[in-house]
Protein backbone atom coordinates (compact mmCIF):
# COMPACT_ATOMS: atom_id res chain seq x y z
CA UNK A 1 -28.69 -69.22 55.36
CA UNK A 2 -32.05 -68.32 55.71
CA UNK A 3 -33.94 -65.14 57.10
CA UNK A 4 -34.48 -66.56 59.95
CA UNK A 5 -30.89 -67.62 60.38
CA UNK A 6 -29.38 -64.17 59.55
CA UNK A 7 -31.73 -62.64 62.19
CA UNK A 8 -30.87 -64.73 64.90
CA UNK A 9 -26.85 -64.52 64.22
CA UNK A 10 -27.54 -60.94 64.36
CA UNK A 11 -29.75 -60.29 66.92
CA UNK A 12 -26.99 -62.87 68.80
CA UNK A 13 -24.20 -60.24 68.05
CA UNK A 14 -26.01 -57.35 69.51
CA UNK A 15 -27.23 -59.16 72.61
CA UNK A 16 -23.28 -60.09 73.27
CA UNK A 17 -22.33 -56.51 72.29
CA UNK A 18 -24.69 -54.95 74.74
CA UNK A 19 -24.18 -57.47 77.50
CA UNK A 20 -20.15 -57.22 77.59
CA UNK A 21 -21.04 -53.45 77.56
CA UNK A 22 -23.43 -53.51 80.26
CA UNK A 23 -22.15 -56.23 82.49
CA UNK A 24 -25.61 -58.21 82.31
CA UNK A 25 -24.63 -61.62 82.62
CA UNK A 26 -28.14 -62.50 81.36
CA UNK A 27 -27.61 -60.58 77.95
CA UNK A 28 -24.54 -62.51 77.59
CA UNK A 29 -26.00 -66.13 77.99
CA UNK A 30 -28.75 -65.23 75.61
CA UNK A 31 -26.44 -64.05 73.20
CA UNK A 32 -24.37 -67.49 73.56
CA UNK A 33 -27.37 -69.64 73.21
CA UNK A 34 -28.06 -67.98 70.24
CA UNK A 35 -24.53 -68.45 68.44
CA UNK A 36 -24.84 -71.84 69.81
CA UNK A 37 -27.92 -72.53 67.76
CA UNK A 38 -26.41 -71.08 64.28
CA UNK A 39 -23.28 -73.21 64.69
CA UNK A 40 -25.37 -76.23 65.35
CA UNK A 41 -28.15 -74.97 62.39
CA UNK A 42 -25.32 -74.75 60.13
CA UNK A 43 -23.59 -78.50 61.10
CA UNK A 44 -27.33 -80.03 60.45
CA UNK A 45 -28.76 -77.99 57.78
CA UNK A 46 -25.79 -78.50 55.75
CA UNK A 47 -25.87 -82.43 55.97
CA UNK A 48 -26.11 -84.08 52.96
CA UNK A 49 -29.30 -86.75 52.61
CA UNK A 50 -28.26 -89.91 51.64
CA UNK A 51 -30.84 -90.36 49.12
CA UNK A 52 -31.21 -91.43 45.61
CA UNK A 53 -32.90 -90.29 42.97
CA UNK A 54 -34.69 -92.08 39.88
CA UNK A 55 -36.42 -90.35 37.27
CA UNK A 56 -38.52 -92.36 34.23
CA UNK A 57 -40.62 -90.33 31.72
CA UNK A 58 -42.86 -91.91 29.65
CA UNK A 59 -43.26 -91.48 26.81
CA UNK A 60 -39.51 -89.93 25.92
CA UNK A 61 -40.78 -89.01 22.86
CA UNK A 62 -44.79 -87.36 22.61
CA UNK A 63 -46.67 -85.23 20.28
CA UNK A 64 -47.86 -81.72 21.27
CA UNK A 65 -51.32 -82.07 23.07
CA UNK A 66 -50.11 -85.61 23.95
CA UNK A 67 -50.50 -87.09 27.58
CA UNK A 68 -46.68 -87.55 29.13
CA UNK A 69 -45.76 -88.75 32.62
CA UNK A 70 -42.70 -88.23 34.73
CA UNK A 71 -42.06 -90.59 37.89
CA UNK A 72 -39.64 -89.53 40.18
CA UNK A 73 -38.64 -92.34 43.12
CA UNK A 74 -36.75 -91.61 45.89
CA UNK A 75 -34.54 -94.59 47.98
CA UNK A 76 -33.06 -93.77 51.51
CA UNK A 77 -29.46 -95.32 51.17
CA UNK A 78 -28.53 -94.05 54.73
CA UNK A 79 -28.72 -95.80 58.17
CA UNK A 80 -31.84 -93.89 59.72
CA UNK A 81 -35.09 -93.21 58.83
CA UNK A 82 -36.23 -89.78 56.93
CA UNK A 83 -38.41 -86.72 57.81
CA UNK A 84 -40.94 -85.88 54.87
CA UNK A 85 -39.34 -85.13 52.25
CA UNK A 86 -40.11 -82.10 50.51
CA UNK A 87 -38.35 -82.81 46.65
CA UNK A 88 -38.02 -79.76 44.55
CA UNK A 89 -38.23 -80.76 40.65
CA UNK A 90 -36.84 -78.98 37.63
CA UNK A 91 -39.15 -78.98 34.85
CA UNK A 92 -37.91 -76.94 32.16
CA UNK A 93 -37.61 -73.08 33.12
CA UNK A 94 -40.25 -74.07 35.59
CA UNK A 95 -40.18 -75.68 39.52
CA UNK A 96 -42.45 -78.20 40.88
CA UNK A 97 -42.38 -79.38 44.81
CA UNK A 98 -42.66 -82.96 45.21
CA UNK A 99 -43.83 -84.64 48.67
CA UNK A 100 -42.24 -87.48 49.85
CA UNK A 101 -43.39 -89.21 53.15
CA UNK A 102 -40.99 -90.69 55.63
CA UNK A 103 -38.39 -93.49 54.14
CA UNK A 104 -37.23 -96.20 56.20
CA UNK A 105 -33.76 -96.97 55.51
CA UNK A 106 -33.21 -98.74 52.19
CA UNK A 107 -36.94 -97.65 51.56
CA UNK A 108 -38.55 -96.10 48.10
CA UNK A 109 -41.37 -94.18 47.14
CA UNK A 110 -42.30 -92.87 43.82
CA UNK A 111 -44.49 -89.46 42.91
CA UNK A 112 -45.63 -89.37 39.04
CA UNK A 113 -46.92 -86.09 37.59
CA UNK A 114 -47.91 -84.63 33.95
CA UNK A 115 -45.57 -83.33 31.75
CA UNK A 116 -46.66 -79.94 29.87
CA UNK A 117 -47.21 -80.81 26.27
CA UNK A 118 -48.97 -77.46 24.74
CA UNK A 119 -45.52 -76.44 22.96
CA UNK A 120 -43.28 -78.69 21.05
CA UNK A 121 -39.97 -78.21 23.03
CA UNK A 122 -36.89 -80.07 24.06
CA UNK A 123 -37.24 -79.71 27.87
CA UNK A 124 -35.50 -81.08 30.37
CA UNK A 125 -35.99 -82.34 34.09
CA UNK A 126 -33.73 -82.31 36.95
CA UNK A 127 -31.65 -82.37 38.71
CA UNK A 128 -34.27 -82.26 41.76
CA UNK A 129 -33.21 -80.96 45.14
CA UNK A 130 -34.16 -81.41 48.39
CA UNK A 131 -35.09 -79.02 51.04
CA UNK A 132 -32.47 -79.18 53.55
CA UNK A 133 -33.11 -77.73 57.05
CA UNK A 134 -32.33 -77.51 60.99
CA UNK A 135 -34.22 -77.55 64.01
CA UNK A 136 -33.95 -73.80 64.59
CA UNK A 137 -34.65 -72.99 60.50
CA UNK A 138 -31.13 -71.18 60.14
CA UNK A 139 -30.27 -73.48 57.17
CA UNK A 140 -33.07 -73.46 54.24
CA UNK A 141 -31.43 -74.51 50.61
CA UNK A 142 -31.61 -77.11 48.25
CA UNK A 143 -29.07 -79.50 48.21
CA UNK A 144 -29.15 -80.54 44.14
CA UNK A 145 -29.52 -84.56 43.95
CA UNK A 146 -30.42 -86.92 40.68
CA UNK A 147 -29.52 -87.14 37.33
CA UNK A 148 -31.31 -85.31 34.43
CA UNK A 149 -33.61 -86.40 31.81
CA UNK A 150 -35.43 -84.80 28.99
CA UNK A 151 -38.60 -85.48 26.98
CA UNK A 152 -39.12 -84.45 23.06
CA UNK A 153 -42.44 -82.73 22.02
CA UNK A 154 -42.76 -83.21 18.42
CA UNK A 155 -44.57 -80.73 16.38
CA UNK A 156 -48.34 -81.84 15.47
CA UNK A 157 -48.44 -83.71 12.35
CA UNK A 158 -51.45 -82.93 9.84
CA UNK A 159 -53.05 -85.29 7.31
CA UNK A 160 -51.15 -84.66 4.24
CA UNK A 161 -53.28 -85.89 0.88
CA UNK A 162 -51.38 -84.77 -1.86
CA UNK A 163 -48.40 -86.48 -4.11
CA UNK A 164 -46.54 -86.65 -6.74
CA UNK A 165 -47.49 -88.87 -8.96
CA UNK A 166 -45.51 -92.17 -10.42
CA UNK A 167 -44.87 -90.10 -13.79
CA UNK A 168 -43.23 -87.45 -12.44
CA UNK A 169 -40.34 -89.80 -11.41
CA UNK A 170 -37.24 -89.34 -13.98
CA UNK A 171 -36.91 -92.35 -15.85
CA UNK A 172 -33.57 -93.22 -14.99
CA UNK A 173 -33.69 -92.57 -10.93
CA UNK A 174 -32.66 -89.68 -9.21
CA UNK A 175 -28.64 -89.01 -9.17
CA UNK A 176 -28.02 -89.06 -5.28
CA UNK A 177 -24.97 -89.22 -4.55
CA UNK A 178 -25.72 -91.19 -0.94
CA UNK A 179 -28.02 -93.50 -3.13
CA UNK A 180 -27.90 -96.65 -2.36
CA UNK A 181 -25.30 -99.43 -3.55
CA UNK A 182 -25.99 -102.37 -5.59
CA UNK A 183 -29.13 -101.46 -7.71
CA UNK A 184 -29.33 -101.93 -11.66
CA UNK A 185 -28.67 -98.62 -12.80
CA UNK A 186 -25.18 -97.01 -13.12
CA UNK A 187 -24.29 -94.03 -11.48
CA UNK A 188 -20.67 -93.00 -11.77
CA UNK A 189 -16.87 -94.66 -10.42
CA UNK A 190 -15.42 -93.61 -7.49
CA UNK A 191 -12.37 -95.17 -5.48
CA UNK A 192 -13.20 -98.13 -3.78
CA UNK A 193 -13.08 -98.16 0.15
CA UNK A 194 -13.20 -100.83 2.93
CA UNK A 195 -16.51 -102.58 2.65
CA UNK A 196 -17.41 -102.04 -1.35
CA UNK A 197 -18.39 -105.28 -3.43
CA UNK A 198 -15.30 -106.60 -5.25
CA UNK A 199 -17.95 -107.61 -7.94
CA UNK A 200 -18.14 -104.05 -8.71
CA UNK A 201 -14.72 -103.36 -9.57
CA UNK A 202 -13.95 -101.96 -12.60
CA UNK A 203 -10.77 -103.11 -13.82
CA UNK A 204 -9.54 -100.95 -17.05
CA UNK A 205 -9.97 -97.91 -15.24
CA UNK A 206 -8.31 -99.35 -12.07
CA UNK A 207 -5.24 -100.03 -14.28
CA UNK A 208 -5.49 -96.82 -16.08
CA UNK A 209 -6.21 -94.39 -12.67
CA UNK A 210 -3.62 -96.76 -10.93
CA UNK A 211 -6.53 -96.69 -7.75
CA UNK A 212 -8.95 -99.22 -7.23
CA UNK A 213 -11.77 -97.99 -8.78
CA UNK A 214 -15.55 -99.47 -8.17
CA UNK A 215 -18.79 -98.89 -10.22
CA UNK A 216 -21.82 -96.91 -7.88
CA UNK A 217 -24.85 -97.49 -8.64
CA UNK A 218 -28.28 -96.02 -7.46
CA UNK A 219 -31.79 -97.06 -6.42
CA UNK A 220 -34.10 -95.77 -9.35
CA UNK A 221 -37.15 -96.27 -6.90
CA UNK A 222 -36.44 -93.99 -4.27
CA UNK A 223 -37.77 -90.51 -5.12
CA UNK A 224 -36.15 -87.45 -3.49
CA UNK A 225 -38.59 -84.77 -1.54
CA UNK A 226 -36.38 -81.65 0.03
CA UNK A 227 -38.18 -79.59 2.34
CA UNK A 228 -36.79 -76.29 3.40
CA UNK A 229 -37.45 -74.53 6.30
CA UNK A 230 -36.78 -71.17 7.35
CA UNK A 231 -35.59 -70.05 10.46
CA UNK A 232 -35.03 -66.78 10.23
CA UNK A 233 -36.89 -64.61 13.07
CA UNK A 234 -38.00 -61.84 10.95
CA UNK A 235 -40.01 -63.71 8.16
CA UNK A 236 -42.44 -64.76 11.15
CA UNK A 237 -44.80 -62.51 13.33
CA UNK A 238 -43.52 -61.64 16.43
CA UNK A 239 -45.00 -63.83 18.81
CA UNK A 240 -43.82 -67.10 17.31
CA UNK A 241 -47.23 -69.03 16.16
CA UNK A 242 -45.96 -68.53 12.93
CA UNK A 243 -43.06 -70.57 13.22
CA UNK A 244 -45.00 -72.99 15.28
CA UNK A 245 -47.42 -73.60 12.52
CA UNK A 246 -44.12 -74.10 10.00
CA UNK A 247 -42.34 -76.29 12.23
CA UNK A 248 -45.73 -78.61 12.02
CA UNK A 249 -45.63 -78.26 7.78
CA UNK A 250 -42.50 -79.33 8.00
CA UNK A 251 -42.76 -82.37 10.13
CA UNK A 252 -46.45 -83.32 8.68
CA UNK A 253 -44.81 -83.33 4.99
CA UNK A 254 -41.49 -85.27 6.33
CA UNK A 255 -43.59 -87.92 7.60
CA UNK A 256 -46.32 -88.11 4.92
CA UNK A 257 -43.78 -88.45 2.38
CA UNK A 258 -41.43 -90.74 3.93
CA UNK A 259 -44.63 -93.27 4.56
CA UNK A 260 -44.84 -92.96 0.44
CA UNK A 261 -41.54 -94.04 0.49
CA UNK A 262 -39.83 -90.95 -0.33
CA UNK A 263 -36.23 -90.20 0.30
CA UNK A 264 -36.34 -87.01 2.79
CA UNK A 265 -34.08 -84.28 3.35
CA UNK A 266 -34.74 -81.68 5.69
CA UNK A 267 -32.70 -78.34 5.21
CA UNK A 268 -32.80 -75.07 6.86
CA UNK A 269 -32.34 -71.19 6.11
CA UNK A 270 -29.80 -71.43 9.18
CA UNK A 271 -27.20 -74.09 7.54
CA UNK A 272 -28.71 -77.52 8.62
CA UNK A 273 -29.21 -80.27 5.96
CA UNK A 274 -30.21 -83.71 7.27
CA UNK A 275 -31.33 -87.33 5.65
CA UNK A 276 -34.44 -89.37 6.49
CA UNK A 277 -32.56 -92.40 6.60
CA UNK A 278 -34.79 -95.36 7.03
CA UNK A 279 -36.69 -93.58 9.93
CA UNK A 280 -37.87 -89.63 10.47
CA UNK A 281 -37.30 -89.66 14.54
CA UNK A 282 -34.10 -87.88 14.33
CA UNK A 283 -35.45 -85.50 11.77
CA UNK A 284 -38.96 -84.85 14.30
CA UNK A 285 -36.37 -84.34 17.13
CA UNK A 286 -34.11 -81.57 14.95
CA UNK A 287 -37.71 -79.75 14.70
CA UNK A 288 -38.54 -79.87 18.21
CA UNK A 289 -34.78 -78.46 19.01
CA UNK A 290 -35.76 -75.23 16.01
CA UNK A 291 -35.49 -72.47 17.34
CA UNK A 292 -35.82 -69.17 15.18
CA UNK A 293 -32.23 -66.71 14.93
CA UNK A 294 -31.30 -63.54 13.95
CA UNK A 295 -29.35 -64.32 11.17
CA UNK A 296 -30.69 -66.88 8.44
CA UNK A 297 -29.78 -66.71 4.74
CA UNK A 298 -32.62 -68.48 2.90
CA UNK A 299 -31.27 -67.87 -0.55
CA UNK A 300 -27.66 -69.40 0.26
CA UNK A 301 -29.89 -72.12 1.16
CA UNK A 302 -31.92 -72.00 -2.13
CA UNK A 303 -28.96 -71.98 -4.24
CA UNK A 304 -27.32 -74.98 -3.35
CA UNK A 305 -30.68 -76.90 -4.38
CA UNK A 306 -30.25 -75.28 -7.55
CA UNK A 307 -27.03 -76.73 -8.43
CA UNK A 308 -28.31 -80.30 -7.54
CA UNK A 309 -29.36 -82.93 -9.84
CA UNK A 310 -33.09 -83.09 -11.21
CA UNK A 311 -35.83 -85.29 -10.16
CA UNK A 312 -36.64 -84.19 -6.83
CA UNK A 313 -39.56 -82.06 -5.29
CA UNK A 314 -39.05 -79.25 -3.27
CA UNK A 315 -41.42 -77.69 -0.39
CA UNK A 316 -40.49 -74.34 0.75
CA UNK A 317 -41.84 -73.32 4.43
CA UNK A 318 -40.88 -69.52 4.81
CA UNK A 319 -43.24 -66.76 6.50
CA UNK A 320 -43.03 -63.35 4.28
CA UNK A 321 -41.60 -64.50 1.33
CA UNK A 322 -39.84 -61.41 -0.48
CA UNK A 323 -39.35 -60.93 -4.04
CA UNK A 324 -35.91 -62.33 -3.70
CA UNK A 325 -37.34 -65.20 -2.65
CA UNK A 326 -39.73 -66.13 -4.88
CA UNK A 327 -37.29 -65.61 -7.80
CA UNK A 328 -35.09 -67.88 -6.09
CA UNK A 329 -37.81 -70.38 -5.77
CA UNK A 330 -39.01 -70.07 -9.33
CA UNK A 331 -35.29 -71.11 -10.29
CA UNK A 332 -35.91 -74.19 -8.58
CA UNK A 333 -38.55 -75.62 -11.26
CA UNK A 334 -37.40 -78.24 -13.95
CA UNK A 335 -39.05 -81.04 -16.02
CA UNK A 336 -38.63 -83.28 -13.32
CA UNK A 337 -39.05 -81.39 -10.34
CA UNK A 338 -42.26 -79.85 -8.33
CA UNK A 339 -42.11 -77.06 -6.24
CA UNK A 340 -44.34 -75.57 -3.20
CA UNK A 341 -43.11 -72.41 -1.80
CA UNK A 342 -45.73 -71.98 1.48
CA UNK A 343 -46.11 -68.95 3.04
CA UNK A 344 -47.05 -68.98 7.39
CA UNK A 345 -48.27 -65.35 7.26
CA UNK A 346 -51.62 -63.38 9.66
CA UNK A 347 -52.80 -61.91 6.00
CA UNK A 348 -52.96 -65.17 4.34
CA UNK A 349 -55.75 -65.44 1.70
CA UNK A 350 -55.66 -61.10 1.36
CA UNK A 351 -52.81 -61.07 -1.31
CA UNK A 352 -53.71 -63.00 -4.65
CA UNK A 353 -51.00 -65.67 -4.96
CA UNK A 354 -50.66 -67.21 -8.35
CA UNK A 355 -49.45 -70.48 -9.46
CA UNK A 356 -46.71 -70.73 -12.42
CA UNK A 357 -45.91 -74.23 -14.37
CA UNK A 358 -43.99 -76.19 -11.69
CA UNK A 359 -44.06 -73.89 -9.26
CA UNK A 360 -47.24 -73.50 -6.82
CA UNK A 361 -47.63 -70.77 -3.88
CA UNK A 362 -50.22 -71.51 -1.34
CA UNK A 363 -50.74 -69.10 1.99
CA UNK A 364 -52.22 -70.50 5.42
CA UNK A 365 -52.49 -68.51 9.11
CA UNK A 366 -51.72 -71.96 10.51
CA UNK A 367 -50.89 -75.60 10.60
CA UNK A 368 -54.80 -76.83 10.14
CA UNK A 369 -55.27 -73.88 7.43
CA UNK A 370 -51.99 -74.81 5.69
CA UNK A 371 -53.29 -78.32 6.03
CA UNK A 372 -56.66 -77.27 4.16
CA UNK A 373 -54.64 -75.77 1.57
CA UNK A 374 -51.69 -78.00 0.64
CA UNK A 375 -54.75 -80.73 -0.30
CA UNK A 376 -56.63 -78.72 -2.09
CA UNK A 377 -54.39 -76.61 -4.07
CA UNK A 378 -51.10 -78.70 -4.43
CA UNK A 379 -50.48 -80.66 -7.69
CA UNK A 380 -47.75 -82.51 -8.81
């Protein structure tokens, strides 16, 4: 109920009150009309409009700085025409009012506006309400209406310059163990499952495991890039660019590399460890979900790259790396793999960062500086 419909059921009380008390027959009519006009305020304003509600957003997925459009169309289903429609929208934390003119019945209309892409975000729009009101304004709420949709905003993506070259590739492929099947070089037996090549069965050790046992093999042309990222909250300043600017390191080497042809992997300080695959969209999206927490154990992370087989780089995206750190990332170097540790940090460039054997450190205040850097210092 609105203001104006809690003053009038009041101020209709106290006009009955004092007319039964009084005897003024006029007091008491007054008081009656007004009761009369919150019961029938509350019958109309609570009517709900027979409308329906499409929402289209182009494009789903967009690019920080990007131009992105949401339509919203409105149909009358009902039997009689509409008022104006005043259509409240949810965009993301935020509320937009949408005006719709009058609908026939079985009529549409359609209002497009801009979508905010400054931020990469996950956001989401909708449900929409509409106004709903009475004659005497006793009634003013939103009756929700409409599905929900959601656009991505990807992280900017820099021009990345620098890779590894052809040599650095181990001779005999990289051990994967989701490498793919049916390549020249062998990789190990396993027991077969619904789906493997019969041609690849290997039948001494079937007969001596008593399982059906199949030969793997992997794809000696894929190279492997890993690319950690770091979510913890305190290894970034406090309001956030730095994170920003790591989130776009991330997503400008995932998509650089994968172009090369690289295998991908995209891990993070908070337990997350996902594949390229043939495509990067999925891995763009988990960036534009990142969101920094309170507990993040880069080492844990760290270690389990240790323990994996050679031949892959590695591109560590932290903010203040600590000593720990950088021991842990020094660990990670090997005859056939690079590593990058890259610090996000306001003092970038004021500590002297040095470079050891397979492992470089490069500094940047943000995505364009770490840009800058990662071409002109990295070298694989």
């Amino acid at each position: 109920m609105s203001r104006t419909g809690w003053g009038l059921t009041i101020g209709a009380a106290a006009l009955l009150v004092a007319g039964s008390l009084t005897g003024l027959r006029e007091l008491v009519v007054v008081g009656l009309g007004g009761v009369l006009a919150v019961v029938v305020g509350l019958v109309f304003g609570r009517r709900r409009p027979s409308i329906t509600v499409e929402r289209a957003v182009d494009p789903a997925r967009a690019t920080v700085g990007d131009v992105a459009l949401a339509r919203v169309t409105l149909r009358n289903d009902g039997t009689r025409p509409t008022a104006s429609i005043m259509f409240e929208e949810r965009v993301g934390d935020e509320r937009r009012d949408l005006v719709f003119r009058r609908l026939a019945p079985g009529q549409s209309r359609s209002v497009t506006y801009r979508l905010p892409t400054d931020r990469r975000t996950v956001m989401q729009l909708g449900p929409g309400s509409i106004r709903s009101g009475d004659p005497f304004g006793v009634v003013d709420a939103g009756v929700a209406v409409g599905e929900t949709a959601e656009i991505v905003v990807h992280p900017r993506r820099l021009p990345i310059s620098s890779y590894p070259r052809a040599s650095r590739r181990a001779i005999d492929g990289p051990e994967a163990q989701q490498a793919a099947l049916g390549s020249m070089v062998f990789h190990t037996l396993r027991e077969y499952v619904p789906g493997d090549d019969l041609r690849h069965v290997h039948w001494k050790s079937s007969a001596r495991t008593g399982s059906l046992m199949v030969r793997q093999y992997v794809d000696t042309d894929i190279p492997e890039l890993t690319v950690v990222l770091d979510v913890a909250r305190t290894a970034y300043d406090p309001d956030g660019d730095g994170f920003e600017a790591a989130c776009e390191a991330a997503a400008s080497i995932i998509e650089a590399f994968h172009r090369q042809g690289f295998s991908v992997r995209l891990m993070t300080s908070g337990g997350t460890s996902v594949a390229s695959g043939p495509e990067t969209l999925h891995l763009l999206d988990l960036i534009a979900r990142l969101d920094t927490v309170g507990v993040a154990d880069l080492n844990s992370t760290l270690r389990s790259i240790a323990v994996q087989p050679r031949g892959i780089g590695v591109a560590v995206l932290t903010g203040v790396a600590d000593d720990t750190v950088v021991r842990q990332v020094t660990g990670l170097r090997g005859r056939d793999r690079a590593v990058v540790l890259v610090e996000i940090r306001p003092d970038a460039g004021m500590i002297p960062v040095t470079s050891r054997g397979d492992l470089q450190r490069l500094q940047a205040v943000d995505g364009d500086d770490f840009a800058r850097s990662w071409n002109g210092m990295v070298r694989w």
